[in-house]
PDB file of N, CA and C in Angstrom:
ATOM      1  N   UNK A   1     -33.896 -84.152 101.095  1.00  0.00           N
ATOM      2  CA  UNK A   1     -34.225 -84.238  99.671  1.00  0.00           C
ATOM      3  C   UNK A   1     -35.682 -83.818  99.415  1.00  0.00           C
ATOM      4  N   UNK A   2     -36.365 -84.171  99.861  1.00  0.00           N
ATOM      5  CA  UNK A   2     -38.094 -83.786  99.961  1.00  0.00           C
ATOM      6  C   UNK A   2     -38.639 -82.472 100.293  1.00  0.00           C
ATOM      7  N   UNK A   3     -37.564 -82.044 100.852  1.00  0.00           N
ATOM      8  CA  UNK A   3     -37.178 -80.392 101.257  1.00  0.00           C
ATOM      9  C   UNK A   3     -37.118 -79.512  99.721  1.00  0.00           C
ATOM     10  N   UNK A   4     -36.098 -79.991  99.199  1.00  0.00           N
ATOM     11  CA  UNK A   4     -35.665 -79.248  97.840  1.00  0.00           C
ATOM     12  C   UNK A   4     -36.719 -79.659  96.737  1.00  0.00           C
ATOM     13  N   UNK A   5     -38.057 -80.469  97.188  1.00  0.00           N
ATOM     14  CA  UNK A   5     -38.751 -80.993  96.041  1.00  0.00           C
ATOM     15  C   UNK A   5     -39.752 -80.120  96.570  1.00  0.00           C
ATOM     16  N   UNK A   6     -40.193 -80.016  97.473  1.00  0.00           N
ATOM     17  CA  UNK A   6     -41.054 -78.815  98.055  1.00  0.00           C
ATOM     18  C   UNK A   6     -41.114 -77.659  97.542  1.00  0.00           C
ATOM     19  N   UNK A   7     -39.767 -77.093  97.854  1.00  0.00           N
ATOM     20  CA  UNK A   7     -39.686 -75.945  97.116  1.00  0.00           C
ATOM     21  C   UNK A   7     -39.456 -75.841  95.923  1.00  0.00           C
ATOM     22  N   UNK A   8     -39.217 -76.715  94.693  1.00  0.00           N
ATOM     23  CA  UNK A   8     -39.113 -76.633  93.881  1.00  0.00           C
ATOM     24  C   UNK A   8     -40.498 -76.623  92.895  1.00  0.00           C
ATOM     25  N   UNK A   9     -41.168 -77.116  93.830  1.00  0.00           N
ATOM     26  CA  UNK A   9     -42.826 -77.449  93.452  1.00  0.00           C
ATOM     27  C   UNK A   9     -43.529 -76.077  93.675  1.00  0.00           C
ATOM     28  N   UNK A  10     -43.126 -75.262  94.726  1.00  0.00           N
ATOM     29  CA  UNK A  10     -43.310 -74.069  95.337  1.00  0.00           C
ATOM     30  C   UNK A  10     -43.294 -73.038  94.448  1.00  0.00           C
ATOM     31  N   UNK A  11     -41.796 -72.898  93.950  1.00  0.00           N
ATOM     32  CA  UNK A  11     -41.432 -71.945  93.209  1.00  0.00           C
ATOM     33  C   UNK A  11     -42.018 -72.004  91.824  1.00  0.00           C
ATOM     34  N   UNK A  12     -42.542 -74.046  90.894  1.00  0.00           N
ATOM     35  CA  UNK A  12     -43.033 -74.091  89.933  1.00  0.00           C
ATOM     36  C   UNK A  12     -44.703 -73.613  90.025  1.00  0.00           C
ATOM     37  N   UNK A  13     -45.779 -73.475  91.226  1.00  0.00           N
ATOM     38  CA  UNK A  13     -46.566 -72.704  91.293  1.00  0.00           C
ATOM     39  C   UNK A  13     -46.416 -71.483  91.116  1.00  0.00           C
ATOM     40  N   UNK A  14     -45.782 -70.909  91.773  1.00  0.00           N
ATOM     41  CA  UNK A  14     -45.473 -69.100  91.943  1.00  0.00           C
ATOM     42  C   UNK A  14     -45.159 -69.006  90.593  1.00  0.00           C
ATOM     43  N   UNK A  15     -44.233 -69.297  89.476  1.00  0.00           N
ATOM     44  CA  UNK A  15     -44.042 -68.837  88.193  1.00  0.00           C
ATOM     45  C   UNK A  15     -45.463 -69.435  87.566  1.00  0.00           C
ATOM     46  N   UNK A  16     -46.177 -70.456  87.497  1.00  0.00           N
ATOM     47  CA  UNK A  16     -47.211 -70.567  86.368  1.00  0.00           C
ATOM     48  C   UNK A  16     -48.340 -69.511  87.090  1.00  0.00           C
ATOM     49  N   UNK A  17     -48.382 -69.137  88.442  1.00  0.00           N
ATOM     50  CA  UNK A  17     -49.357 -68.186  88.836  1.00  0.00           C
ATOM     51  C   UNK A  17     -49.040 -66.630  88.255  1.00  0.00           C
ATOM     52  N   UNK A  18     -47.820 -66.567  87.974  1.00  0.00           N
ATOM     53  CA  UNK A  18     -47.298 -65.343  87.267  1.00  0.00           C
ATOM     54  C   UNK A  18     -47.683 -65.341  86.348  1.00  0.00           C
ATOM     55  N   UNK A  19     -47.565 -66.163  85.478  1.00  0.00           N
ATOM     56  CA  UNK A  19     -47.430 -66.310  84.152  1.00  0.00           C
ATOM     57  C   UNK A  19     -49.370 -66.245  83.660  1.00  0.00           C
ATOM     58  N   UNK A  20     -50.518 -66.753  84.400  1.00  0.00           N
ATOM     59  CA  UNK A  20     -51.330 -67.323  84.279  1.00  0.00           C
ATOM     60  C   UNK A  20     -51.997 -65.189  84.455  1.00  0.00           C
ATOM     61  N   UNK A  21     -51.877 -64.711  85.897  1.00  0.00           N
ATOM     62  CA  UNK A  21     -52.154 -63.437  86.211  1.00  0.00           C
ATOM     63  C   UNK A  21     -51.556 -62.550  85.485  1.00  0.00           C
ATOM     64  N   UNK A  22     -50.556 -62.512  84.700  1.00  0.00           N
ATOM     65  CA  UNK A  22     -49.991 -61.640  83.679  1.00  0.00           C
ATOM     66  C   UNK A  22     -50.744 -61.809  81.917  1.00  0.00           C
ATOM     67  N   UNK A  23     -51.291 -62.988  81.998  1.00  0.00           N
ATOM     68  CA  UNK A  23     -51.948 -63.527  80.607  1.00  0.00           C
ATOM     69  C   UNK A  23     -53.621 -63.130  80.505  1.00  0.00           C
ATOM     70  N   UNK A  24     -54.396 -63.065  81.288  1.00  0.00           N
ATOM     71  CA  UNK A  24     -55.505 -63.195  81.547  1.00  0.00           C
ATOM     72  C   UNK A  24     -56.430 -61.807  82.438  1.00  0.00           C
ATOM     73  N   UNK A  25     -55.468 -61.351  83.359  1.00  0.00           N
ATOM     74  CA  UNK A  25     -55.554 -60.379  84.178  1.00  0.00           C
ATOM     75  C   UNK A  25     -55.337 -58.683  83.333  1.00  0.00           C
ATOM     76  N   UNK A  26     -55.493 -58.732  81.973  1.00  0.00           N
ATOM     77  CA  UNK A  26     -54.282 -57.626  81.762  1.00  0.00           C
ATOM     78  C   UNK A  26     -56.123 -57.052  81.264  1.00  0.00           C
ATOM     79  N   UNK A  27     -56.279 -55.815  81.559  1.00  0.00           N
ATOM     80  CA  UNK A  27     -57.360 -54.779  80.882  1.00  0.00           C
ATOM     81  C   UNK A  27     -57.785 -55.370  79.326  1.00  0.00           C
ATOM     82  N   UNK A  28     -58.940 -55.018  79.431  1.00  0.00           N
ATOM     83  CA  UNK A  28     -59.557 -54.845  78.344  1.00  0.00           C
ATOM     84  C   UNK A  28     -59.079 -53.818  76.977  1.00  0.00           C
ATOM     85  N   UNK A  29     -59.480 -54.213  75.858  1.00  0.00           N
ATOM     86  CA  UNK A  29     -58.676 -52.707  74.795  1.00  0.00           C
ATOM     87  C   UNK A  29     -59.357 -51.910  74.598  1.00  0.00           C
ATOM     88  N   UNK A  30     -59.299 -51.001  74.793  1.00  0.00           N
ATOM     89  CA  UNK A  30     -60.394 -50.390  74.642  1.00  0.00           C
ATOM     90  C   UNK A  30     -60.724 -49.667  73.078  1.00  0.00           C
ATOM     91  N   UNK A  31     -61.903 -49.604  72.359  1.00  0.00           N
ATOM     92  CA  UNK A  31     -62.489 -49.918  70.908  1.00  0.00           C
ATOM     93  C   UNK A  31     -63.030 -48.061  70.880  1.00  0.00           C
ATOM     94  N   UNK A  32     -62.952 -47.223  70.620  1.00  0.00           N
ATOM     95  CA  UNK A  32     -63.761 -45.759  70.657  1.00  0.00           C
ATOM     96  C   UNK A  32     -64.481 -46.244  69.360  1.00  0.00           C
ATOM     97  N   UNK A  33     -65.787 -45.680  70.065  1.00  0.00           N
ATOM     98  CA  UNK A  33     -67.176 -45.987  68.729  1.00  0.00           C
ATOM     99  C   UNK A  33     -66.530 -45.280  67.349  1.00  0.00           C
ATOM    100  N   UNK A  34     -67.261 -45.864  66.446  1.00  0.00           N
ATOM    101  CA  UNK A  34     -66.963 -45.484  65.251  1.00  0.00           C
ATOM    102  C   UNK A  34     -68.140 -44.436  64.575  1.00  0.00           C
ATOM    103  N   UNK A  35     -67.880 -44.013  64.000  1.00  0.00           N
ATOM    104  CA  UNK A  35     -68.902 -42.855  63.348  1.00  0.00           C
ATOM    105  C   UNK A  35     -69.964 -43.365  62.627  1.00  0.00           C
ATOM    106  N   UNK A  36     -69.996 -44.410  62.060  1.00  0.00           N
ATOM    107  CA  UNK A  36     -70.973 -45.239  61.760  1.00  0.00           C
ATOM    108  C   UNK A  36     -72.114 -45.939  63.141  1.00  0.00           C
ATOM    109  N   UNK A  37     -71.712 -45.809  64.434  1.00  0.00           N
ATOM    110  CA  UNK A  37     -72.437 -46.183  65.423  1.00  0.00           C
ATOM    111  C   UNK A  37     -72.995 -45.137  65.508  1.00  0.00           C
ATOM    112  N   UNK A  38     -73.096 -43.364  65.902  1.00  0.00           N
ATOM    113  CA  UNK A  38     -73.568 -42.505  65.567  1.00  0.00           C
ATOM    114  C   UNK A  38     -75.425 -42.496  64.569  1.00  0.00           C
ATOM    115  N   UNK A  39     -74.200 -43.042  63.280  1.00  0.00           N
ATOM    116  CA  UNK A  39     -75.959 -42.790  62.301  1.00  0.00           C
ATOM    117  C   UNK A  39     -76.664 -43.934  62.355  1.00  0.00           C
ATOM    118  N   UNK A  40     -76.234 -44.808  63.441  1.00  0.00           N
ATOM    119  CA  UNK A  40     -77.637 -45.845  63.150  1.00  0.00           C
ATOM    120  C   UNK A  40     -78.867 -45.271  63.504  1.00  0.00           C
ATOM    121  N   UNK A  41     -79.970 -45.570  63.163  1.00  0.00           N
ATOM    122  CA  UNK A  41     -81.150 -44.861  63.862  1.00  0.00           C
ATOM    123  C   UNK A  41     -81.505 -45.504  64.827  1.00  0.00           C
ATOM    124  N   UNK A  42     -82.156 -44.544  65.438  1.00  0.00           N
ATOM    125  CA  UNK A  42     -82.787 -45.042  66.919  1.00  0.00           C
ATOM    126  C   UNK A  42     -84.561 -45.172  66.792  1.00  0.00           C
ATOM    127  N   UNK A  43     -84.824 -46.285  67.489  1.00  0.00           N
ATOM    128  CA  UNK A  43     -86.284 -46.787  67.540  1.00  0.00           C
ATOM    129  C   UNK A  43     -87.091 -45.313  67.379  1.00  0.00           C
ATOM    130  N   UNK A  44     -88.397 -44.910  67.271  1.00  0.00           N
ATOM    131  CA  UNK A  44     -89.347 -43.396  67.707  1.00  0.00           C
ATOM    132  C   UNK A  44     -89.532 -43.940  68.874  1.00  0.00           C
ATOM    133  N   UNK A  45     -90.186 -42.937  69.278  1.00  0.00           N
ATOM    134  CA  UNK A  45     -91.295 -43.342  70.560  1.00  0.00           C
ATOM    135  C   UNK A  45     -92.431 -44.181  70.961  1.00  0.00           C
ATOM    136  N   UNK A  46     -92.948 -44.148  69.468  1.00  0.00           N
ATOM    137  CA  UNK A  46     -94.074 -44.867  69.005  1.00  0.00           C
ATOM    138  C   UNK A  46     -93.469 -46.497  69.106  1.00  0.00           C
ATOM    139  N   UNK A  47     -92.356 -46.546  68.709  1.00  0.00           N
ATOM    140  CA  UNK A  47     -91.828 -47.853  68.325  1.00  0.00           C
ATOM    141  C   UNK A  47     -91.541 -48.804  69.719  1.00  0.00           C
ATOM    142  N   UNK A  48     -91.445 -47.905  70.947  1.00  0.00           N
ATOM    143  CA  UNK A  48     -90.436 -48.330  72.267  1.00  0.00           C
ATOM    144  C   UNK A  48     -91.432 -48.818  72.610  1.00  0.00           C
ATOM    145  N   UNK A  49     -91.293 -50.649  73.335  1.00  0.00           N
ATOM    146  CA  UNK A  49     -92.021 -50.530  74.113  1.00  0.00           C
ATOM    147  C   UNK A  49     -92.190 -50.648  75.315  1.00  0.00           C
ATOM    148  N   UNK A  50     -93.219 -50.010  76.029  1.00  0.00           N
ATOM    149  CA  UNK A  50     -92.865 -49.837  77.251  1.00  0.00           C
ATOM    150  C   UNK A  50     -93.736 -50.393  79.047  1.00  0.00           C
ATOM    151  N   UNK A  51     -93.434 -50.471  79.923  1.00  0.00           N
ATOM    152  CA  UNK A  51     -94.799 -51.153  80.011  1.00  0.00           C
ATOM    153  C   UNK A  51     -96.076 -50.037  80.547  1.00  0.00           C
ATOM    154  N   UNK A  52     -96.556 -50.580  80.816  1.00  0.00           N
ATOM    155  CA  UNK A  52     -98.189 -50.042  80.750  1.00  0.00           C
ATOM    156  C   UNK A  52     -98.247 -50.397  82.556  1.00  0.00           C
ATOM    157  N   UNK A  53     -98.760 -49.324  82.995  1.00  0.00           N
ATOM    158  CA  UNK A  53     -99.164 -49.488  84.516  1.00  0.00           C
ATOM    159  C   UNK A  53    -100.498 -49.142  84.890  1.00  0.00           C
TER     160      UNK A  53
END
């Protein structure tokens, strides 16, 4: 009897590990910039700062 509770405990890991690596594991979405990211302006040169050696 302790046999069939084993594996039953067994098999209830292996499905929530499925279930857990199929939920969480899946890629990122990927977002393509928008045309509005384009015209933001960018700092001058004058503005960057940078360090000094």
């Amino acid at each position: 009897m302790w046999l069939l509770m084993l594996e039953a405990g067994g098999a209830g890991l292996v499905l929530i590990f499925i279930v857990w690596w199929t939920m969480f594991a899946s890629p990122k979405p990927y977002h393509p910039p928008s045309l509005n990211d384009a015209e933001t302006p960018q700092p001058d040169d004058e503005q960057r700062q940078e360090p000094h050696h």
